[in-house]
N, C-alpha and C. Protein backbone atom coordinates (compact mmCIF):
# COMPACT_ATOMS: atom_id res chain seq x y z
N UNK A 1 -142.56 122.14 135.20
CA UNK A 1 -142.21 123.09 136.23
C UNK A 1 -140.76 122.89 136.64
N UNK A 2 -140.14 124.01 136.42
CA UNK A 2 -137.91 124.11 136.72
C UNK A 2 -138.01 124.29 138.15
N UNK A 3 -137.65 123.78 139.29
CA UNK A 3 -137.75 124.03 140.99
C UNK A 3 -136.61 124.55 141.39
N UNK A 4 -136.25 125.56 141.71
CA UNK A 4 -134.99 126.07 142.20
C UNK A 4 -134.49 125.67 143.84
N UNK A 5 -132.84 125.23 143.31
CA UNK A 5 -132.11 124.08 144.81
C UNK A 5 -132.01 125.62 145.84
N UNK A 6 -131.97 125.40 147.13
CA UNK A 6 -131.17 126.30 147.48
C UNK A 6 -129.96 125.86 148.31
N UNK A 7 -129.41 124.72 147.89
CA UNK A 7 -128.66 124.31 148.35
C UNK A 7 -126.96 125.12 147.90
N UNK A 8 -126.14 125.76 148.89
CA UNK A 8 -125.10 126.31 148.59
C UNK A 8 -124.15 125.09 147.75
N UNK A 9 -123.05 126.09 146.51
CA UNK A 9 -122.43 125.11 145.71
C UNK A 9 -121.52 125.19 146.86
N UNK A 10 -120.61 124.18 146.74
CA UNK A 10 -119.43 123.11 147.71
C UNK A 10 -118.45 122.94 146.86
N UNK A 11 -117.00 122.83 147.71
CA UNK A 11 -115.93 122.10 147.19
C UNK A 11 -115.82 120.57 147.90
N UNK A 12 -115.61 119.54 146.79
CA UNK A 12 -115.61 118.42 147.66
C UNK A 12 -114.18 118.43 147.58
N UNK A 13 -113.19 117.92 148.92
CA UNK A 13 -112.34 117.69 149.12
C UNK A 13 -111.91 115.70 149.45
N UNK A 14 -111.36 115.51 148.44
CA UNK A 14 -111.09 113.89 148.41
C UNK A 14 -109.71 114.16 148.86
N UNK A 15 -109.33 113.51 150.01
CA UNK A 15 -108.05 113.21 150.53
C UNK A 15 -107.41 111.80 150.78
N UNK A 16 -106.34 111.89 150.22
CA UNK A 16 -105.39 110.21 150.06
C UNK A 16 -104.41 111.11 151.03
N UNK A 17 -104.21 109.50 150.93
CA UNK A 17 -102.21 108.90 151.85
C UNK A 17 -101.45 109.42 151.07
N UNK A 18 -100.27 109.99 152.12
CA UNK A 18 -99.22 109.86 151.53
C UNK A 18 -98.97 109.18 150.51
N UNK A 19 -98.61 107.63 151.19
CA UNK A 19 -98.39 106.90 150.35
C UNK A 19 -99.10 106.47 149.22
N UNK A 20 -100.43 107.04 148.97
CA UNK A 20 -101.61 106.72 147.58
C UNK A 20 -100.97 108.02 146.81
N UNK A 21 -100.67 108.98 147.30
CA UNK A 21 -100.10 109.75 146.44
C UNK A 21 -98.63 110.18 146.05
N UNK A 22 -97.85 109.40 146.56
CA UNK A 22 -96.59 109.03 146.18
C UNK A 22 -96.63 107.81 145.04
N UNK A 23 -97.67 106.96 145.18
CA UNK A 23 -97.42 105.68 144.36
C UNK A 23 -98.29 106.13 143.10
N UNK A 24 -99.28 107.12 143.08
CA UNK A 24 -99.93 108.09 142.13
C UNK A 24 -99.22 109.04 141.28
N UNK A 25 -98.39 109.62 141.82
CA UNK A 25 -97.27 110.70 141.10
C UNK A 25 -95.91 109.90 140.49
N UNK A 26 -95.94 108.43 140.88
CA UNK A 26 -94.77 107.20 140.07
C UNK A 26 -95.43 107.42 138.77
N UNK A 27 -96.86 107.32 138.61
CA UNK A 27 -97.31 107.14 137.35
C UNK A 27 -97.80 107.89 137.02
N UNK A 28 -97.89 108.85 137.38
CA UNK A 28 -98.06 110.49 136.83
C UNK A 28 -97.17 110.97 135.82
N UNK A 29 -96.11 110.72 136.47
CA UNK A 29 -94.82 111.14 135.59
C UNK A 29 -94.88 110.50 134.27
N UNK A 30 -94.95 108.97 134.27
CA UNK A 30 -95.23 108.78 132.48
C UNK A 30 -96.48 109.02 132.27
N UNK A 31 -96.86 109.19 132.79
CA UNK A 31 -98.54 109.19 131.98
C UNK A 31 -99.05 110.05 131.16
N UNK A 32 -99.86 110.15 129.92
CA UNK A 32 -100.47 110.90 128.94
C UNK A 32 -102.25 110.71 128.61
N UNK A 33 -102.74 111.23 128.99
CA UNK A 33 -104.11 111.32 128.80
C UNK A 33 -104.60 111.43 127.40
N UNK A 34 -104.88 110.17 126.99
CA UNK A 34 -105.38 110.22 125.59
C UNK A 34 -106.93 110.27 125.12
N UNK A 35 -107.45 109.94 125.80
CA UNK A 35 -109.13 110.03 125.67
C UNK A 35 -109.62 109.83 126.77
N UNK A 36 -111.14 110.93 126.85
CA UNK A 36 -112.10 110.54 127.91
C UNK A 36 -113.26 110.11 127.39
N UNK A 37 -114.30 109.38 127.70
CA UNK A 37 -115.55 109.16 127.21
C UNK A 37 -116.58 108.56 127.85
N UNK A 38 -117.91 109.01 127.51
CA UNK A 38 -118.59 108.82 128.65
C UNK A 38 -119.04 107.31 127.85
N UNK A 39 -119.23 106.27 128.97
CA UNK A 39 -119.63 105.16 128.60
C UNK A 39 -121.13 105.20 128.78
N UNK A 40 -121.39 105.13 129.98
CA UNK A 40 -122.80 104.86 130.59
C UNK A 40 -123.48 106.26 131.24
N UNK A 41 -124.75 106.14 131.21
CA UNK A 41 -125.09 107.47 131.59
C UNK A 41 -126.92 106.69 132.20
N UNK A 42 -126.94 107.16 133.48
CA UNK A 42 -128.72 106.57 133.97
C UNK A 42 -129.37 107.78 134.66
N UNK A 43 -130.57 107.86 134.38
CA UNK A 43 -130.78 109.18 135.05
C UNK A 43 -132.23 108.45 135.08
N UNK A 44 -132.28 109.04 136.85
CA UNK A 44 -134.46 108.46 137.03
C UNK A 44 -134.39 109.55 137.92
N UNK A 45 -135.92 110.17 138.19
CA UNK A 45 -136.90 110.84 138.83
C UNK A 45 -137.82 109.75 139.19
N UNK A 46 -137.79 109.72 139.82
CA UNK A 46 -138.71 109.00 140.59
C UNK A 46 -140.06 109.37 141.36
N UNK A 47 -140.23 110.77 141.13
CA UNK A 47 -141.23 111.89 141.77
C UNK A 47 -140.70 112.50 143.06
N UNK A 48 -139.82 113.23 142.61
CA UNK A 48 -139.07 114.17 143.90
C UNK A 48 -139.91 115.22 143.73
N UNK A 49 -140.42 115.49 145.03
CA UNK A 49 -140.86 116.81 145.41
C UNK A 49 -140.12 117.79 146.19
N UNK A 50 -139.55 118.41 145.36
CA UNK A 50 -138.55 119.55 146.08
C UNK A 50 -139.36 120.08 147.56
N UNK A 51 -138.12 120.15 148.33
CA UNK A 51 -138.63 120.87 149.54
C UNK A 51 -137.09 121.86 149.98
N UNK A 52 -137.05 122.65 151.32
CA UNK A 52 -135.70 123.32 151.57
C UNK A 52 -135.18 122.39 152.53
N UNK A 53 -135.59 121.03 152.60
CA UNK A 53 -134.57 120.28 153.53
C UNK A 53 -134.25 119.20 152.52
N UNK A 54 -133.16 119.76 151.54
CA UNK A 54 -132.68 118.34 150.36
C UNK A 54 -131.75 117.63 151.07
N UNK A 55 -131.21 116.41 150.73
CA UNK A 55 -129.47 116.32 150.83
C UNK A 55 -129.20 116.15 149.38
N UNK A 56 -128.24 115.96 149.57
CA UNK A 56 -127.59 115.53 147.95
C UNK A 56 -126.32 114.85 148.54
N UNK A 57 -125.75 113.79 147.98
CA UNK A 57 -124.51 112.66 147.97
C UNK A 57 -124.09 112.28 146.26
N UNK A 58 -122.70 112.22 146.35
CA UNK A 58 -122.10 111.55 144.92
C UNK A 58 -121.27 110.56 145.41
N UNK A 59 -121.34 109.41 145.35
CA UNK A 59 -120.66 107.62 145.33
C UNK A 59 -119.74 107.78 144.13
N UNK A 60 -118.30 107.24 144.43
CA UNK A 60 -117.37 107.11 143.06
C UNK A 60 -116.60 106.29 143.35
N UNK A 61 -116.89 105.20 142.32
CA UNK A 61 -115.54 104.30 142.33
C UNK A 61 -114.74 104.13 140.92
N UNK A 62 -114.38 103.39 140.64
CA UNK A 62 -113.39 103.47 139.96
C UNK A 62 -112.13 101.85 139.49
N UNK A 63 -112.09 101.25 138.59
CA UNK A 63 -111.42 100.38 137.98
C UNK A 63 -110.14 100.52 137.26
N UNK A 64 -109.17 99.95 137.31
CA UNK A 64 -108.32 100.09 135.90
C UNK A 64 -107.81 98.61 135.21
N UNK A 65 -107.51 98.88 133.91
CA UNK A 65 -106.87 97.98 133.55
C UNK A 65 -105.98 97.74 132.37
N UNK A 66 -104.66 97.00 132.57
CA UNK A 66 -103.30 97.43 131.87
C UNK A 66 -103.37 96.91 130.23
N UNK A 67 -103.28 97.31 129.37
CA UNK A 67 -102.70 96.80 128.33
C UNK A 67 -101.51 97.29 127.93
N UNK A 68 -100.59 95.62 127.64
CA UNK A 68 -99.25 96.00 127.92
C UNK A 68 -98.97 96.11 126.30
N UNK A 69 -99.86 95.41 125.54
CA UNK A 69 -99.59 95.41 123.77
C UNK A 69 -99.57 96.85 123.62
N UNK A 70 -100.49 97.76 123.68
CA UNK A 70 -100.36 99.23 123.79
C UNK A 70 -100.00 100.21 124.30
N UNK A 71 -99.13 99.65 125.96
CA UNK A 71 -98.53 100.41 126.86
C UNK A 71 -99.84 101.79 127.16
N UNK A 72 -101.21 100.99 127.17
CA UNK A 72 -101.86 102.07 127.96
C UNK A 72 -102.73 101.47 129.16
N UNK A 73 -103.29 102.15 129.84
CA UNK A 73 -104.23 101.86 131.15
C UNK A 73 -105.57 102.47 130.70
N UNK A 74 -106.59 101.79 130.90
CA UNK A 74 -107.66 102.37 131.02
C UNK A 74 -108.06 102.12 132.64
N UNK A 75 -108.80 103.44 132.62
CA UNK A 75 -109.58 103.34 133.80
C UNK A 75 -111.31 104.21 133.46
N UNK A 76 -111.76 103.50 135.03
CA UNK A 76 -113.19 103.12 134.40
C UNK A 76 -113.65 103.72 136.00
N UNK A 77 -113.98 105.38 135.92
CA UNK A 77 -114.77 106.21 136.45
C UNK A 77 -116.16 106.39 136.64
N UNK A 78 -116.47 105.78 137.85
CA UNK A 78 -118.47 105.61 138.19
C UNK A 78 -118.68 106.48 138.90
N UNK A 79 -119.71 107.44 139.31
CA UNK A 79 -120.17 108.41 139.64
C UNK A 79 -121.76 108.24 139.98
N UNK A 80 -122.16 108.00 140.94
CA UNK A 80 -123.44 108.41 141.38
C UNK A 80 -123.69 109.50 142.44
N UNK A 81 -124.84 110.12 141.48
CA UNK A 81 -125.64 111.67 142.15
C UNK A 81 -127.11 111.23 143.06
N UNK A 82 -127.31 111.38 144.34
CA UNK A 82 -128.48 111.29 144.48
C UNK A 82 -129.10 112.23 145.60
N UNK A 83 -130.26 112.96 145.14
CA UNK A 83 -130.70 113.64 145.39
C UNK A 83 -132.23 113.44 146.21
N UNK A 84 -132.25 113.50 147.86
CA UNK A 84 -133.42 113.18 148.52
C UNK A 84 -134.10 113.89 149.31
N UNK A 85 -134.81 114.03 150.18
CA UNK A 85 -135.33 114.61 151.64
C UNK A 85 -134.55 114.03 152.56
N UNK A 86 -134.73 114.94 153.71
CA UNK A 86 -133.68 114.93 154.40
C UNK A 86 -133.96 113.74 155.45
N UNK A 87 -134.40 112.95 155.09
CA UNK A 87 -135.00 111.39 155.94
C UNK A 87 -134.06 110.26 155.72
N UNK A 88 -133.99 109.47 156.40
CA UNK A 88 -133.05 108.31 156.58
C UNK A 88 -133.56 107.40 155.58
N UNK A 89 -135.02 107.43 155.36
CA UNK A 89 -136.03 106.37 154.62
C UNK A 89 -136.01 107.12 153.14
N UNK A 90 -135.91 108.28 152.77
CA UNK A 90 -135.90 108.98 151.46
C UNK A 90 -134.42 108.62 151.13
N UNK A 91 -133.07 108.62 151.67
CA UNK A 91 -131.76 108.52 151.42
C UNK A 91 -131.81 106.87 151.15
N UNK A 92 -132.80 106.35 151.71
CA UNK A 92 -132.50 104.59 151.06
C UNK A 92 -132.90 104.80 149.93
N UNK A 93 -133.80 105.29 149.35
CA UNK A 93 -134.34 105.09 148.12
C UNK A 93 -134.29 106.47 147.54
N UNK A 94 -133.38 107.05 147.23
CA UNK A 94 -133.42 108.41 146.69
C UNK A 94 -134.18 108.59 145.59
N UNK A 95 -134.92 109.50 145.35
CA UNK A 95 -135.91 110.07 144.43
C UNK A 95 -135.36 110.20 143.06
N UNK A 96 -134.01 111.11 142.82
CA UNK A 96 -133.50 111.67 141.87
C UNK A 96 -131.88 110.96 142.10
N UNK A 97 -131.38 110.24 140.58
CA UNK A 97 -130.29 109.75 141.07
C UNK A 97 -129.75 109.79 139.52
N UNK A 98 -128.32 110.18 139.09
CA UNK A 98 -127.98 110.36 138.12
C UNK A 98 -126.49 109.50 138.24
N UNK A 99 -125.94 108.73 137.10
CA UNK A 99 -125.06 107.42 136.98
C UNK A 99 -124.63 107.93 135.79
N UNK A 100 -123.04 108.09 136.36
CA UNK A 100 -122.29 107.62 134.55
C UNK A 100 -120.89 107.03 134.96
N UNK A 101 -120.59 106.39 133.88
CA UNK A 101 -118.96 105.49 134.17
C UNK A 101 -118.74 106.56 132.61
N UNK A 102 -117.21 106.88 133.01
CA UNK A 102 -116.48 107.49 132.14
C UNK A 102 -115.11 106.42 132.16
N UNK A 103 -114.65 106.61 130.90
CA UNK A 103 -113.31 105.50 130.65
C UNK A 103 -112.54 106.50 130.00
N UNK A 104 -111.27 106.21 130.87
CA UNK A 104 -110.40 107.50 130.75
C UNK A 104 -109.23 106.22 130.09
N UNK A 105 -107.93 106.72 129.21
CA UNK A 105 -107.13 105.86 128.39
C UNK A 105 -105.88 106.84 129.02
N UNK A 106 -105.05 106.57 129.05
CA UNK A 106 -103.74 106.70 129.44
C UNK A 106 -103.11 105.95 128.74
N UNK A 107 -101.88 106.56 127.71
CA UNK A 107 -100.22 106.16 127.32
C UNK A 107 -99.76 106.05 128.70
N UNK A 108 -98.65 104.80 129.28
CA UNK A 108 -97.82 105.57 130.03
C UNK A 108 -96.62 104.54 129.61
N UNK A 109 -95.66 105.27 129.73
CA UNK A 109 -94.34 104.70 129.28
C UNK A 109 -94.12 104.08 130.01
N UNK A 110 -93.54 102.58 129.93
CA UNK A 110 -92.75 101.61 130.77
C UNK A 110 -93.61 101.05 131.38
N UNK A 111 -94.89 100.70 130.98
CA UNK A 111 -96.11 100.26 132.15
C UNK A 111 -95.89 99.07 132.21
N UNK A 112 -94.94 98.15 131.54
CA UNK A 112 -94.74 96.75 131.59
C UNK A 112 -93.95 96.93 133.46
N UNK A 113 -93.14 97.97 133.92
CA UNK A 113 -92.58 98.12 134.92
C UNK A 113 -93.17 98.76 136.32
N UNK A 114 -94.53 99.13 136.43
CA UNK A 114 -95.45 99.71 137.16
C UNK A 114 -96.21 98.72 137.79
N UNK A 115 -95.88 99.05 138.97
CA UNK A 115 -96.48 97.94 139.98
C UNK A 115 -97.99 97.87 139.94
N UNK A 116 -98.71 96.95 140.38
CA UNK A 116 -100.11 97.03 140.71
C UNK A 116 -100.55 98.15 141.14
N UNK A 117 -100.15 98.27 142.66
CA UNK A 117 -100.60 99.26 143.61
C UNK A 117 -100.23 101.25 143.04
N UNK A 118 -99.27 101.18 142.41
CA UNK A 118 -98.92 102.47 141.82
C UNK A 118 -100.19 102.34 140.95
N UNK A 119 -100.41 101.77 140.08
CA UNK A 119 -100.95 101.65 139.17
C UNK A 119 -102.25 102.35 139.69
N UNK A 120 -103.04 101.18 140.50
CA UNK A 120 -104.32 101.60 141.32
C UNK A 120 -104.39 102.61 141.87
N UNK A 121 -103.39 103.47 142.75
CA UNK A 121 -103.77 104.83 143.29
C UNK A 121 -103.24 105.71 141.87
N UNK A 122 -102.66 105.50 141.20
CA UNK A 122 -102.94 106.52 139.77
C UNK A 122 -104.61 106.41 139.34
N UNK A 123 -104.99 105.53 138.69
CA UNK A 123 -106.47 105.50 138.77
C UNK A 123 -107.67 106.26 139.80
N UNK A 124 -106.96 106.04 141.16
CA UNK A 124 -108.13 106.49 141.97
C UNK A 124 -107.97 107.58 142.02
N UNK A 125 -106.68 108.45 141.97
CA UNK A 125 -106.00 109.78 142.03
C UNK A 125 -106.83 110.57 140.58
N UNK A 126 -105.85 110.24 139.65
CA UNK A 126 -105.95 110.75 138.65
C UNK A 126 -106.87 110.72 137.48
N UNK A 127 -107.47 109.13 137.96
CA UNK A 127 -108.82 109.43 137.30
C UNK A 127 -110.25 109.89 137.57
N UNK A 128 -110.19 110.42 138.83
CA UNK A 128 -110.85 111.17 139.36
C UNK A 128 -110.77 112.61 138.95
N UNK A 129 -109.77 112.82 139.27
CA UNK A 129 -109.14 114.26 138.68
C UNK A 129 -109.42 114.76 137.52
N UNK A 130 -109.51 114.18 136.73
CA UNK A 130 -109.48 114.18 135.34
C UNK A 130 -111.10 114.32 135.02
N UNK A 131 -111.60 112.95 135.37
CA UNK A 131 -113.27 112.95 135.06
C UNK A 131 -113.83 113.57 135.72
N UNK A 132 -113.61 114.47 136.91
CA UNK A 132 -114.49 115.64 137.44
C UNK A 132 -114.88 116.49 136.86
N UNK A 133 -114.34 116.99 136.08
CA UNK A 133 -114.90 118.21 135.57
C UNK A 133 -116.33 117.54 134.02
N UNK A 134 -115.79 116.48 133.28
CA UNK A 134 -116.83 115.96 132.67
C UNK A 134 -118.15 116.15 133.48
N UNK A 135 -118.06 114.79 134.61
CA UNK A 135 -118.93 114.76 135.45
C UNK A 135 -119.58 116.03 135.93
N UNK A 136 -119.25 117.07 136.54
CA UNK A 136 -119.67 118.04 136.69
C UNK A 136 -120.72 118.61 135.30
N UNK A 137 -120.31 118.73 134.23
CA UNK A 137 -121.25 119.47 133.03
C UNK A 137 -122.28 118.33 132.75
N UNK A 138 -122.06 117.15 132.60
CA UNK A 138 -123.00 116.31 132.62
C UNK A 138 -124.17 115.86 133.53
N UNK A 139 -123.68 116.12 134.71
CA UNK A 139 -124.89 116.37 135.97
C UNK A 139 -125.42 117.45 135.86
N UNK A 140 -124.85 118.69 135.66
CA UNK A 140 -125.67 119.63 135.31
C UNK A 140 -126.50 120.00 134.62
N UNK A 141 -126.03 119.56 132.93
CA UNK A 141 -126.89 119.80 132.27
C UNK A 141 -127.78 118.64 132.42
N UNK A 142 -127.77 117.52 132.70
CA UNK A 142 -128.91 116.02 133.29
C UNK A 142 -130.20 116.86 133.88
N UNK A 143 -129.70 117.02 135.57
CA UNK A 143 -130.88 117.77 135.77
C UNK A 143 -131.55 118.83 135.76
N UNK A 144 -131.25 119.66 134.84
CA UNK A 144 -131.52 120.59 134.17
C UNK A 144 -132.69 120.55 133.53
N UNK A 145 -132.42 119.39 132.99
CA UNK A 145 -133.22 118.90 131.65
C UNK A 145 -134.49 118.05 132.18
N UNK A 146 -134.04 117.56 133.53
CA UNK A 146 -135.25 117.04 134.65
C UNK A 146 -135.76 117.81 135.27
N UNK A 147 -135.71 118.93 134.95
CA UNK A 147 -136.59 119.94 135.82
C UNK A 147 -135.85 120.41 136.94
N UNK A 148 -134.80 120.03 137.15
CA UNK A 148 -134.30 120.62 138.79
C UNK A 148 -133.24 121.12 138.27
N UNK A 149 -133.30 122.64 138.78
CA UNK A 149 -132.08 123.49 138.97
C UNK A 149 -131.56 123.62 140.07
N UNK A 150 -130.55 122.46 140.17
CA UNK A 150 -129.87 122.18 141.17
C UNK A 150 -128.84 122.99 141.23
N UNK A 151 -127.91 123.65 142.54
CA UNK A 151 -126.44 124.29 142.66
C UNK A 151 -125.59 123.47 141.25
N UNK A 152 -124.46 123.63 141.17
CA UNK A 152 -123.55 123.18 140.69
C UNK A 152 -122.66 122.29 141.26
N UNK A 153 -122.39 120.83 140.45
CA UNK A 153 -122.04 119.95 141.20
C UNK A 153 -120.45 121.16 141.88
N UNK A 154 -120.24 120.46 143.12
CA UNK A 154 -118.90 120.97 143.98
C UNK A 154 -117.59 120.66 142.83
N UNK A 155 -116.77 122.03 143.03
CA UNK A 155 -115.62 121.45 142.21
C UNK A 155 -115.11 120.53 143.06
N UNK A 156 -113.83 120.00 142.96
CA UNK A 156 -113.21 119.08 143.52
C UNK A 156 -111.70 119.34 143.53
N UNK A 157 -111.28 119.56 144.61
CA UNK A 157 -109.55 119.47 145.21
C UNK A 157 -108.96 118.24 146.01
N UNK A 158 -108.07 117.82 145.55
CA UNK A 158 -107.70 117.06 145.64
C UNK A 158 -106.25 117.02 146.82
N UNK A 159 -106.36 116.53 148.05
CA UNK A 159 -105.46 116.56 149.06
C UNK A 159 -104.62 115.85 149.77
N UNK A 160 -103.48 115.78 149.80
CA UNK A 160 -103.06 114.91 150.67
C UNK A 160 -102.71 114.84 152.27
N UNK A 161 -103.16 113.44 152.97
CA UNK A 161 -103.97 113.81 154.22
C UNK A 161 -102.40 114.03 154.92
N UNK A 162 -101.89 114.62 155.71
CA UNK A 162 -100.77 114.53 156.51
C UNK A 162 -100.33 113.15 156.76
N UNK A 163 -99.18 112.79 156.87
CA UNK A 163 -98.48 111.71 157.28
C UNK A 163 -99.05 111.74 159.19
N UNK A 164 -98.82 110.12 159.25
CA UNK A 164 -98.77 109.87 160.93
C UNK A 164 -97.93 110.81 161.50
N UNK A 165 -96.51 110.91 161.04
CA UNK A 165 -95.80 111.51 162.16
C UNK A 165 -96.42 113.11 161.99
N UNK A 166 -96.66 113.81 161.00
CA UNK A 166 -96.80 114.77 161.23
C UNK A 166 -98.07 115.64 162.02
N UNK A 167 -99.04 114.42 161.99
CA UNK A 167 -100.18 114.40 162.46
C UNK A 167 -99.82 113.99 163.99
N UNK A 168 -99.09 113.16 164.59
CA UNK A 168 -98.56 112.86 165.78
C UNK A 168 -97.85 114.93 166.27
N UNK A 169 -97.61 114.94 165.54
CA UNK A 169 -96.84 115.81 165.59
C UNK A 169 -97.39 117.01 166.86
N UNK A 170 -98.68 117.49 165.59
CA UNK A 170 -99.37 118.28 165.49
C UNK A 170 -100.47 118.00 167.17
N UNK A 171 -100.47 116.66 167.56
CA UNK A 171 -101.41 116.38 168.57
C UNK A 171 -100.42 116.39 169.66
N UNK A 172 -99.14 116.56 169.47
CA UNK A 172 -97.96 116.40 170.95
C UNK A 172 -97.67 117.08 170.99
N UNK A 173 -97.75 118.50 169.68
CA UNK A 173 -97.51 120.29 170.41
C UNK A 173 -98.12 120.78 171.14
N UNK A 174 -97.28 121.40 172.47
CA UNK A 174 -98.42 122.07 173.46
C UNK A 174 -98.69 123.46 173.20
N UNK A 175 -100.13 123.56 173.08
CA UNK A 175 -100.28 125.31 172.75
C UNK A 175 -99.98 126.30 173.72
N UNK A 176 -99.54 127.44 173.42
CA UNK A 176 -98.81 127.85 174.42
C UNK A 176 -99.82 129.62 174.15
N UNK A 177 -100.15 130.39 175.12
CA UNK A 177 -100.17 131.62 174.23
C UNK A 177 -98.91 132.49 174.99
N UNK A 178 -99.41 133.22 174.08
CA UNK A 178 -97.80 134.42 174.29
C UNK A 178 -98.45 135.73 174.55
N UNK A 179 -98.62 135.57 176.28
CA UNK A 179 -99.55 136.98 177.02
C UNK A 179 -98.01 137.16 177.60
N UNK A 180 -98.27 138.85 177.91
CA UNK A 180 -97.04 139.24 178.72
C UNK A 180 -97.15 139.03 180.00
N UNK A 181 -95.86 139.05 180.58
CA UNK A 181 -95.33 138.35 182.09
C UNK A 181 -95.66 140.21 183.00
N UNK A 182 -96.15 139.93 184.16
CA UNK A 182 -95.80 140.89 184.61
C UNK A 182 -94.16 140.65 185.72
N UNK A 183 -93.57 142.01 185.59
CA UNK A 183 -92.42 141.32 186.46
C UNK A 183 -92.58 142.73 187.24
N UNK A 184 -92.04 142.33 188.79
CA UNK A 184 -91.92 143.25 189.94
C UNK A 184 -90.68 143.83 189.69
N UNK A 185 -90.39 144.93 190.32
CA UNK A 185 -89.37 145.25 190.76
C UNK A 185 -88.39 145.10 192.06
């Protein structure tokens, strides 16, 4: 039996720092995407009984690591889907939960000269970026194939959150509206 979600599809919006995405776009600039691949892949049902009060959550983290003999980076994209009732006690133990690590390879020129921290928000940045859309066809077609026709995983945009000052900014403007004055004669 195929159970239809009625859960509306979503954009997930992941937002970094400034500074995660300044030290992300250092290594943007050399960087070349040479392979993606899915490493790991887990998928359990556990006996979900669809109802119209689902949630659904995706967990992502993420690794990298330099090789300087080859001047590339791998990074190492984890992704968990889990799908429950809308209970505090069903979200501990979710019913339906789908797992994959993708390992993404990057050329980047000069990586003997790329700091740690650049390094790491390139990874969290860009290898996110990159393995979303995998992730996306692979969850889909997953539970598909489990019986649940779930929405479509959320695309994903990627944002950067305002700086302090500008965010200071924004909380020390006074709103003003602009009604007309009456004036006497």
């Amino acid at each position: 039996m195929i159970v239809q979600m009625k859960l509306p599809p979503q954009t997930r919006v992941e937002s970094f720092s400034p500074e995660t995405m300044k030290s992300a776009a250092k290594v943007g600039q050399r960087a070349v995407l040479l392979d993606i691949r899915l490493r790991q892949l887990n998928a359990a049902d556990k006996g979900l009984l669809m109802s119209d009060e689902m949630r659904e959550r995706t967990l992502l983290t993420h690794s990298v690591h330099r090789d300087l003999e080859s001047s590339s980076a791998v990074v190492s994209c984890g992704m968990r889907y889990e799908m429950a009732h809308s209970t505090p006690e069903s979200m501990a133990e979710p019913p339906l939960i789908v797992e994959a690590v993708f390992v993404l390879t990057y050329k980047i020129a000069g990586l003997d000269e790329v700091l740690k921290q650049d390094l790491e928000a390139f990874a969290e940045v860009n290898g996110l970026f990159n393995a979303w859309p995998y992730w996306r066809e692979l969850l889909s077609s997953t539970v598909t194939r489990m019986g649940v026709l779930s929405p479509p995983a959320p695309t994903l945009r990627i944002r950067q959150e305002p700086s302090k000052e500008a965010a200071a900014r924004e909380v020390a403007a006074p709103t003003t509206s602009q009604s007309p004055t009456a004036t006497s004669p």
